[in-house]
PDB file of N, CA and C in Angstrom:
ATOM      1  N   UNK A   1      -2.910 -11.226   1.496  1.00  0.00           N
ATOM      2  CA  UNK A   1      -2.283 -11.242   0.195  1.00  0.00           C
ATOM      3  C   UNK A   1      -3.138 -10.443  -0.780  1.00  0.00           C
ATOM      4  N   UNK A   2      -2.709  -9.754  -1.403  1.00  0.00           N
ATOM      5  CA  UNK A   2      -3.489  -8.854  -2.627  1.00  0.00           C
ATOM      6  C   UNK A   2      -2.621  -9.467  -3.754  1.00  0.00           C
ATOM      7  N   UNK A   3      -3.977  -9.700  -4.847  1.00  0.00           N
ATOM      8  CA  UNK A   3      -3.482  -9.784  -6.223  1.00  0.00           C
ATOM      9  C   UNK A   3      -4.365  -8.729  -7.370  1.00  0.00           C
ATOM     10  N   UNK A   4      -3.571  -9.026  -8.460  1.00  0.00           N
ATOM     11  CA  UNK A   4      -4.532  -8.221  -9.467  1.00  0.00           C
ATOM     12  C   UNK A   4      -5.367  -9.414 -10.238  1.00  0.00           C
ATOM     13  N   UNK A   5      -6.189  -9.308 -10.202  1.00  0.00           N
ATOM     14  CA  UNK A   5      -7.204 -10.127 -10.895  1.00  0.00           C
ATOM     15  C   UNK A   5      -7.556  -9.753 -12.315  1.00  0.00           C
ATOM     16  N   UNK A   6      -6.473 -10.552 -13.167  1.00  0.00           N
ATOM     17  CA  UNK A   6      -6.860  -9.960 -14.656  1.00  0.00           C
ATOM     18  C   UNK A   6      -8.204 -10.129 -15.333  1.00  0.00           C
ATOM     19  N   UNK A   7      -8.547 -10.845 -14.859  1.00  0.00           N
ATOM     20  CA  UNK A   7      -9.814 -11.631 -15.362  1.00  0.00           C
ATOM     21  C   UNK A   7     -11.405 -10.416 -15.041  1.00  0.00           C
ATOM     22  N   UNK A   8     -11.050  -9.593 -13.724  1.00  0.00           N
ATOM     23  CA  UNK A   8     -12.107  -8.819 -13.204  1.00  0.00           C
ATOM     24  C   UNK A   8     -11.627  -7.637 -13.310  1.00  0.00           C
ATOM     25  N   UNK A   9     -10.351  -7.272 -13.641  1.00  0.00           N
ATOM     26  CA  UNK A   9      -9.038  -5.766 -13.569  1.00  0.00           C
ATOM     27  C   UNK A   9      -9.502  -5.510 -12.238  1.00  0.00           C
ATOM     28  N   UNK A  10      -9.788  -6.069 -11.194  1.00  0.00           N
ATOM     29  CA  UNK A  10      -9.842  -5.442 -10.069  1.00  0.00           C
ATOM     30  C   UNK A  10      -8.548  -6.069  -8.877  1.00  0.00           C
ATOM     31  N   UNK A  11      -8.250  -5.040  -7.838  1.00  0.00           N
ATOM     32  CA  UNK A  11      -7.547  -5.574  -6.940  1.00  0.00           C
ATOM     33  C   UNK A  11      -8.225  -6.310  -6.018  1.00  0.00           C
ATOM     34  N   UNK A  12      -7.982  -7.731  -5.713  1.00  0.00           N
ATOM     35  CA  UNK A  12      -8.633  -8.340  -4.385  1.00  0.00           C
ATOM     36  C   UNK A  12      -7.848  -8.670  -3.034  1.00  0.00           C
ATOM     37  N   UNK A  13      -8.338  -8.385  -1.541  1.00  0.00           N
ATOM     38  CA  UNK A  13      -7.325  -8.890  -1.195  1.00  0.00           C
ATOM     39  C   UNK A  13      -7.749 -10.475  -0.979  1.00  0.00           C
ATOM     40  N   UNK A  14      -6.753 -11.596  -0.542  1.00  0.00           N
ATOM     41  CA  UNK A  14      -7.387 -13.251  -0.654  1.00  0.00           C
ATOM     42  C   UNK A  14      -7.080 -13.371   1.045  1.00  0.00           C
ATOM     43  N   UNK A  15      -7.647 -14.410   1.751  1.00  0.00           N
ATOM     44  CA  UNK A  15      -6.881 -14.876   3.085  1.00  0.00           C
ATOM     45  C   UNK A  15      -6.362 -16.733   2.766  1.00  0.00           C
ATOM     46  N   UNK A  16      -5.988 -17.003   3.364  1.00  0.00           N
ATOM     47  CA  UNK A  16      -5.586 -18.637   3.333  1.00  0.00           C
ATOM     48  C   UNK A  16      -6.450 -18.892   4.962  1.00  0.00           C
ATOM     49  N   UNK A  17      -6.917 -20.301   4.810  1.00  0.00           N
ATOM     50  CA  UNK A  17      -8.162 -20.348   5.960  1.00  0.00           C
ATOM     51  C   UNK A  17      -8.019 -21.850   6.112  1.00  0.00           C
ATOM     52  N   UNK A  18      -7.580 -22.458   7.222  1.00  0.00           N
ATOM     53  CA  UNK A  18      -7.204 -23.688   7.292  1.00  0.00           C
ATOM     54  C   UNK A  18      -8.850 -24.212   7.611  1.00  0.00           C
ATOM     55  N   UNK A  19      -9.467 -24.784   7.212  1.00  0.00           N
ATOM     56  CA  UNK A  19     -10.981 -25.780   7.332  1.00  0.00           C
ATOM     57  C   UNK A  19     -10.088 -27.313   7.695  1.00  0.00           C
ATOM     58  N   UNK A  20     -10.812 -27.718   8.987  1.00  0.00           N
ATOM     59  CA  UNK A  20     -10.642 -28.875   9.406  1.00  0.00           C
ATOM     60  C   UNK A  20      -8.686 -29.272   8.559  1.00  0.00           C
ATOM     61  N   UNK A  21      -8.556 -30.815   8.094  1.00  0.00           N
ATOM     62  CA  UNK A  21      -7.517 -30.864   7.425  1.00  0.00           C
ATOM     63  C   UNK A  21      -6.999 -30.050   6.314  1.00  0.00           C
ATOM     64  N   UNK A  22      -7.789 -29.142   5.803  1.00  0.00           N
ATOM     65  CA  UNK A  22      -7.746 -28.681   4.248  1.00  0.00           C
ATOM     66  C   UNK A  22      -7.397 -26.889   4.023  1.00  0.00           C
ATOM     67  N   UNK A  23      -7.070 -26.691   3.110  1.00  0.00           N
ATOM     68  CA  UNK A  23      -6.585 -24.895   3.423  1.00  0.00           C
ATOM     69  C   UNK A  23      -7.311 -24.542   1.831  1.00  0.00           C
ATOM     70  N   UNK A  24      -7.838 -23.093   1.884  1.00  0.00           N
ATOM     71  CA  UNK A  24      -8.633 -22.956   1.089  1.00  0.00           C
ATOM     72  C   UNK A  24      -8.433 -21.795   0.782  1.00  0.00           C
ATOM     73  N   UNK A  25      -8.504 -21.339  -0.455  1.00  0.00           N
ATOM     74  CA  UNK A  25      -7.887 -19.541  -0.197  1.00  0.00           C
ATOM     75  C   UNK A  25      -9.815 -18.838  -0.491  1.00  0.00           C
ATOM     76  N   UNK A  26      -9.869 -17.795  -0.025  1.00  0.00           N
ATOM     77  CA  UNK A  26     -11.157 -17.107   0.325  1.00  0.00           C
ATOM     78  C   UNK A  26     -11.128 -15.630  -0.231  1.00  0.00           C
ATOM     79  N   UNK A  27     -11.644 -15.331  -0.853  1.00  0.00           N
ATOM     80  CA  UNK A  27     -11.559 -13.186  -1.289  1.00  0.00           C
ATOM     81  C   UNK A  27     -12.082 -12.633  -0.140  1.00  0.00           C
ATOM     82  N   UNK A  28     -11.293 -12.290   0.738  1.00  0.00           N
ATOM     83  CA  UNK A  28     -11.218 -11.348   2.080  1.00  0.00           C
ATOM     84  C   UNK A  28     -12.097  -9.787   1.532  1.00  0.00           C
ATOM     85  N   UNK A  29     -12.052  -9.421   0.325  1.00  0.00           N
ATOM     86  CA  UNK A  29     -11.922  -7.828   0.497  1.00  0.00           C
ATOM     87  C   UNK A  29     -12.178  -7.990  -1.635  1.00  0.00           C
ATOM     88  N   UNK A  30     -12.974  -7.542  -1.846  1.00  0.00           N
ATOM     89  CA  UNK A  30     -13.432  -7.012  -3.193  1.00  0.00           C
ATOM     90  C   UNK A  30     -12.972  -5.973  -3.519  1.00  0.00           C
ATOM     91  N   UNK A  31     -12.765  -5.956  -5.025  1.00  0.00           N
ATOM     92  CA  UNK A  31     -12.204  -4.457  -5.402  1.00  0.00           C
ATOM     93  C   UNK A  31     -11.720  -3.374  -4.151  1.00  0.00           C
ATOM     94  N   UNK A  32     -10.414  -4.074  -3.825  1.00  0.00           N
ATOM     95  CA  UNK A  32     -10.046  -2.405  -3.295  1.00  0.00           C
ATOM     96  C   UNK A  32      -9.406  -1.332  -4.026  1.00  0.00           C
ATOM     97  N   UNK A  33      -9.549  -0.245  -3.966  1.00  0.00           N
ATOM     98  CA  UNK A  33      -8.857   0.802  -4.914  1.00  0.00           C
ATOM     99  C   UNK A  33      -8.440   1.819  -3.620  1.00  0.00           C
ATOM    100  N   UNK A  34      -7.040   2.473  -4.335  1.00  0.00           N
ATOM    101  CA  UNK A  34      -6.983   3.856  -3.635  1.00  0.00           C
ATOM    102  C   UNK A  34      -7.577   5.173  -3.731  1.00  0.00           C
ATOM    103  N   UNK A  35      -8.199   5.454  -2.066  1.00  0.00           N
ATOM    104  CA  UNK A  35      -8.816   6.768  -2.209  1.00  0.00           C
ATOM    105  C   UNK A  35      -7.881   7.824  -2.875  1.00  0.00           C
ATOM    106  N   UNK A  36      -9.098   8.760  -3.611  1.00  0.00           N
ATOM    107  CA  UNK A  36      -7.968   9.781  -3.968  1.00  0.00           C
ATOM    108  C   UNK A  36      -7.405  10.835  -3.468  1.00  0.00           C
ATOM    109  N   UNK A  37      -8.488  10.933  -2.007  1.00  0.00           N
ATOM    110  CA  UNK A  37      -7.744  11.808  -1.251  1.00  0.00           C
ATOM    111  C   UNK A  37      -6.914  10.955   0.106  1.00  0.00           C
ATOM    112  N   UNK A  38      -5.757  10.931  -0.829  1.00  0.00           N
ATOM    113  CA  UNK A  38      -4.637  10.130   0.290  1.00  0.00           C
ATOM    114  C   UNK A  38      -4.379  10.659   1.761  1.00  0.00           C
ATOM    115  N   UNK A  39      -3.793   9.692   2.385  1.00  0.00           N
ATOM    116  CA  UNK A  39      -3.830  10.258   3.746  1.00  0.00           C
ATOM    117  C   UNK A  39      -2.321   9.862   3.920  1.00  0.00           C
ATOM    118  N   UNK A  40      -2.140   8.971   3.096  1.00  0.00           N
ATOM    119  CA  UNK A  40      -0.382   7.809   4.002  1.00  0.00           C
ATOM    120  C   UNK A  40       0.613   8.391   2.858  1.00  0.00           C
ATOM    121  N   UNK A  41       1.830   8.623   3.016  1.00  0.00           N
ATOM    122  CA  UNK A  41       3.144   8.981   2.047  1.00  0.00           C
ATOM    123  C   UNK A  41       3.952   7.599   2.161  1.00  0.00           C
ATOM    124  N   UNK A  42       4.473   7.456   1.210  1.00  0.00           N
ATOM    125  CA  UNK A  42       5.340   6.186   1.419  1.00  0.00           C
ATOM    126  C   UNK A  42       6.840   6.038   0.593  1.00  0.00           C
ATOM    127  N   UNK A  43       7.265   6.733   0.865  1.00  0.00           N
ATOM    128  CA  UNK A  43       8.496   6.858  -0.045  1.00  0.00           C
ATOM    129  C   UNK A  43      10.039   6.398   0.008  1.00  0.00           C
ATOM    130  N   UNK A  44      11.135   5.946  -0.154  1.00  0.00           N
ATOM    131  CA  UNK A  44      12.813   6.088   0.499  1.00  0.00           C
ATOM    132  C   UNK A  44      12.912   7.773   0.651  1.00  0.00           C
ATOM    133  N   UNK A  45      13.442   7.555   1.755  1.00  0.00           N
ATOM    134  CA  UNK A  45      13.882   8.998   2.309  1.00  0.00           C
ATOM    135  C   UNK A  45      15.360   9.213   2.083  1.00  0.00           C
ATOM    136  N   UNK A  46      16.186   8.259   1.507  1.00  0.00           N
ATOM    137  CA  UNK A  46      17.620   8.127   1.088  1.00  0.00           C
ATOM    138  C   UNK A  46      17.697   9.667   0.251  1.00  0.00           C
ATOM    139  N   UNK A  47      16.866   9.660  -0.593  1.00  0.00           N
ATOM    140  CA  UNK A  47      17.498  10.522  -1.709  1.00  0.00           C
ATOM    141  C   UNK A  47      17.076  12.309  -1.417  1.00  0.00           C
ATOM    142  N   UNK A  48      16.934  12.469   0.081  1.00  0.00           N
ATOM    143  CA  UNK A  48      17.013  13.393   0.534  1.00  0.00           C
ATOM    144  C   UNK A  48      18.133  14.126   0.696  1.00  0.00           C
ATOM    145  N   UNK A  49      19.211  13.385   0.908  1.00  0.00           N
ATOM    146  CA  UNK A  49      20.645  13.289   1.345  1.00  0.00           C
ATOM    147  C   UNK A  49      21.255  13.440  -0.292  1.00  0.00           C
ATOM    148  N   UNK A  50      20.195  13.552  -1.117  1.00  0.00           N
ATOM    149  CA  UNK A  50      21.524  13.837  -2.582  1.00  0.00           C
ATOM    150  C   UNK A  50      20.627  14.851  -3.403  1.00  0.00           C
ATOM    151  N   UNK A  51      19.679  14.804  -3.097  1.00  0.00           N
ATOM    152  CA  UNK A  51      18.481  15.383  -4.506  1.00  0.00           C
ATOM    153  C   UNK A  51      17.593  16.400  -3.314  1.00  0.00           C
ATOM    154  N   UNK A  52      18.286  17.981  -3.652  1.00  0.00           N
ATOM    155  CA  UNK A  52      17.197  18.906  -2.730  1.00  0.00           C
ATOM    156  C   UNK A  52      15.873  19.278  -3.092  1.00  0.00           C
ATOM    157  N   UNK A  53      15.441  18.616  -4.784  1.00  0.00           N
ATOM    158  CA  UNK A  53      14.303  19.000  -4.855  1.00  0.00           C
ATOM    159  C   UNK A  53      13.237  18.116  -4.144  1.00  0.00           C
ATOM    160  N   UNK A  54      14.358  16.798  -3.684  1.00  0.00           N
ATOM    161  CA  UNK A  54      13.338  15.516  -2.837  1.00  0.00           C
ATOM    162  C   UNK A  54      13.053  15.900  -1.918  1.00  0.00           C
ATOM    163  N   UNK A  55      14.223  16.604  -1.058  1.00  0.00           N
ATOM    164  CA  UNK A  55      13.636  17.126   0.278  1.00  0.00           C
ATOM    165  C   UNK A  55      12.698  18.075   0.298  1.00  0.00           C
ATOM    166  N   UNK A  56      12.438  18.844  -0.842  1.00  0.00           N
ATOM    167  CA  UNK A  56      11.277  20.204  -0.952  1.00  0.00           C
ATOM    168  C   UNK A  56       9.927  19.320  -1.115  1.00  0.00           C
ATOM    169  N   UNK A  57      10.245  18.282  -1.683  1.00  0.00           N
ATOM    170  CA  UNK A  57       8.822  17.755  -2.002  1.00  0.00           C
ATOM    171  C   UNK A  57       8.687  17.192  -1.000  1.00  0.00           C
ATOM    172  N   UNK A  58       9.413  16.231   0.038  1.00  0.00           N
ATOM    173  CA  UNK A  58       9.325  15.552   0.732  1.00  0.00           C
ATOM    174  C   UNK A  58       8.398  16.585   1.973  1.00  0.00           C
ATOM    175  N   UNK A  59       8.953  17.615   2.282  1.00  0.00           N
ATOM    176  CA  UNK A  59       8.634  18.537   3.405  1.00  0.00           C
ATOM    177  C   UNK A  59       7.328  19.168   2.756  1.00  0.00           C
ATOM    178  N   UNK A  60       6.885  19.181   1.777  1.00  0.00           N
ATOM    179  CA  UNK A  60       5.176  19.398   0.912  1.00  0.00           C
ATOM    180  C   UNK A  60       4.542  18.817   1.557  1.00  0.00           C
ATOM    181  N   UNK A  61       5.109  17.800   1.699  1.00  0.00           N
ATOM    182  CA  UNK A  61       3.779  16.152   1.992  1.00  0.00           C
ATOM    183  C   UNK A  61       3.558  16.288   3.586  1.00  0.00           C
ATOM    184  N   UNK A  62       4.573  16.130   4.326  1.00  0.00           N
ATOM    185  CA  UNK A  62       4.760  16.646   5.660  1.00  0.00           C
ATOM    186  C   UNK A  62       3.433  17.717   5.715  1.00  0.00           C
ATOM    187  N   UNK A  63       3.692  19.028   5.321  1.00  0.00           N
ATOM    188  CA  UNK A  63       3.248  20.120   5.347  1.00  0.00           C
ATOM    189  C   UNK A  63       1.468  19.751   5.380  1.00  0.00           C
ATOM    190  N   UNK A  64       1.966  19.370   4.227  1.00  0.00           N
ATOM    191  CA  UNK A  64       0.072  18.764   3.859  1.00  0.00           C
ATOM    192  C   UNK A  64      -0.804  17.927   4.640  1.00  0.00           C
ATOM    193  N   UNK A  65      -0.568  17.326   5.681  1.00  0.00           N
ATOM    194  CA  UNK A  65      -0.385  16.587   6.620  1.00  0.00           C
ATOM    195  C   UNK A  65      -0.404  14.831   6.741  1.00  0.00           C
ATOM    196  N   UNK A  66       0.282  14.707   5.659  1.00  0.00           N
ATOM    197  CA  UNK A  66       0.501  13.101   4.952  1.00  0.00           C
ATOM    198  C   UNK A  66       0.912  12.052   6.324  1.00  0.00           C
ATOM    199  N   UNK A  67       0.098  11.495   6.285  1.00  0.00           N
ATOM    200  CA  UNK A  67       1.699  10.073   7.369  1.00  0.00           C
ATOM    201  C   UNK A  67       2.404   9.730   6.571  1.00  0.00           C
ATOM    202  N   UNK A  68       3.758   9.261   7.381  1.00  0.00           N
ATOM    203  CA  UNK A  68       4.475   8.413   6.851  1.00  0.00           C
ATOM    204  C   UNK A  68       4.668   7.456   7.003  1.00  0.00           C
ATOM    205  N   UNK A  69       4.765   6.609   5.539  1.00  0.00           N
ATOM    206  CA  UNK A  69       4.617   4.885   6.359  1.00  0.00           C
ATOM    207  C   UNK A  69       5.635   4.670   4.902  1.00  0.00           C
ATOM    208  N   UNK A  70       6.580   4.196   6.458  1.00  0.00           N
ATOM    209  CA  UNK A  70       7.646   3.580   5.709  1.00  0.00           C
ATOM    210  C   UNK A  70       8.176   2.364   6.216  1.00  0.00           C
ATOM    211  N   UNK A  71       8.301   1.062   5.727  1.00  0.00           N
ATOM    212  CA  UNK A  71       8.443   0.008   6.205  1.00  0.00           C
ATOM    213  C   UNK A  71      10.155  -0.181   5.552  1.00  0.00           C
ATOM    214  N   UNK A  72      10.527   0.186   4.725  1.00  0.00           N
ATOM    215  CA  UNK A  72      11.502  -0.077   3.310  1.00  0.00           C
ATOM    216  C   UNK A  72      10.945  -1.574   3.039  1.00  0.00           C
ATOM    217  N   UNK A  73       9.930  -1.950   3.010  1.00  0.00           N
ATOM    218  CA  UNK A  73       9.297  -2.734   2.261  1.00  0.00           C
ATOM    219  C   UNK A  73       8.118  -2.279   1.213  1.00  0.00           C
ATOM    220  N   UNK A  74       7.992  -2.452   0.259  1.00  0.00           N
ATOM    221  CA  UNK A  74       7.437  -2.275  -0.650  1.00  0.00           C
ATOM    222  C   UNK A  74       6.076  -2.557  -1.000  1.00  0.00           C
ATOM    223  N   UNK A  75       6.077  -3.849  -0.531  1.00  0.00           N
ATOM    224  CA  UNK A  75       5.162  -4.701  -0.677  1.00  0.00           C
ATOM    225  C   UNK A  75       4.521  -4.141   0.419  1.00  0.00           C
ATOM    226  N   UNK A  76       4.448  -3.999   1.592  1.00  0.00           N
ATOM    227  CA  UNK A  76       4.225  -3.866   2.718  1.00  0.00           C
ATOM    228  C   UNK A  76       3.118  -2.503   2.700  1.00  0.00           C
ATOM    229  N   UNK A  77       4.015  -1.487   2.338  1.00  0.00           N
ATOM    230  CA  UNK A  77       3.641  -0.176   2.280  1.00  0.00           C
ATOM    231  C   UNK A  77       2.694  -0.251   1.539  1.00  0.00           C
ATOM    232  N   UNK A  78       2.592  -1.177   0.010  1.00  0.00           N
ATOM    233  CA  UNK A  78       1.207  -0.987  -1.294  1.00  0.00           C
ATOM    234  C   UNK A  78       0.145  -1.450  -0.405  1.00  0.00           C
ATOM    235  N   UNK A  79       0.468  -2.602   0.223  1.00  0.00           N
ATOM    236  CA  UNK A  79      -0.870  -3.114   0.879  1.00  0.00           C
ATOM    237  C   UNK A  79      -1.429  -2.129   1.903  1.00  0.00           C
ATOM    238  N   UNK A  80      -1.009  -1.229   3.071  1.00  0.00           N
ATOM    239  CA  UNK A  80      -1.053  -0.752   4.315  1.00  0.00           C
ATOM    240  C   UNK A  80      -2.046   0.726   3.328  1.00  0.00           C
ATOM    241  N   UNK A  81      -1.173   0.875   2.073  1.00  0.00           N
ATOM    242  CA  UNK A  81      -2.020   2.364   1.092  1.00  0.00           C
ATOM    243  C   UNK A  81      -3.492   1.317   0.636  1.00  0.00           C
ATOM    244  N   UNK A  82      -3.846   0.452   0.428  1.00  0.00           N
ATOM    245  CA  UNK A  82      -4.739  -0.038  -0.474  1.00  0.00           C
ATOM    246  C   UNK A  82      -5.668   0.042   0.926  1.00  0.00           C
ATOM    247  N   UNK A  83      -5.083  -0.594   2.127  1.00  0.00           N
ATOM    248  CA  UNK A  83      -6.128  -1.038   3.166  1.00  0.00           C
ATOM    249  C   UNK A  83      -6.505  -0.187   3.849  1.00  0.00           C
ATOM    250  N   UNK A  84      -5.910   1.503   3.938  1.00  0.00           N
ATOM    251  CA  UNK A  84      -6.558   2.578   4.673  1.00  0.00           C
ATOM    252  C   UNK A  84      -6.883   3.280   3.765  1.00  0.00           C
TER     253      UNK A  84
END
């Protein structure tokens, strides 16, 4: 789970950790931030099919040699960019 921690402005990620009867949440991962030299693309590829300047940009990223990580989850994809 990643939250924003207003209190520190930093992103943390947390784990949940069952101890004997009791569950405890733990900071897995301190300030993560995104590198700025990205490696992962994460975008809907829908609007390829209506908008040709998406597909020009889309085929940039390709070009550039981006992965693609596309889950059509959202949530999914922020975390998978924060954790590589």
């Amino acid at each position: 789970m990643l939250i924003y921690n207003q209190k520190t402005e930093k992103v943390e990620e947390l784990s949940l950790l069952k101890i004997g009867e009791q569950e405890k949440w733990f900071v897995t991962q301190k300030d993560l931030r995104i590198n700025h030299k990205a490696s992962l693309f994460s975008g809907a590829l829908r609007p390829c099919y209506e908008v040709p300047a998406f597909l020009e940009y889309f085929e940039n990223v390709c070009m550039k040699g981006y992965s693609i990580r596309y889950s059509s989850c959202a949530l999914l994809d922020c975390f998978q960019i924060f954790i590589k």
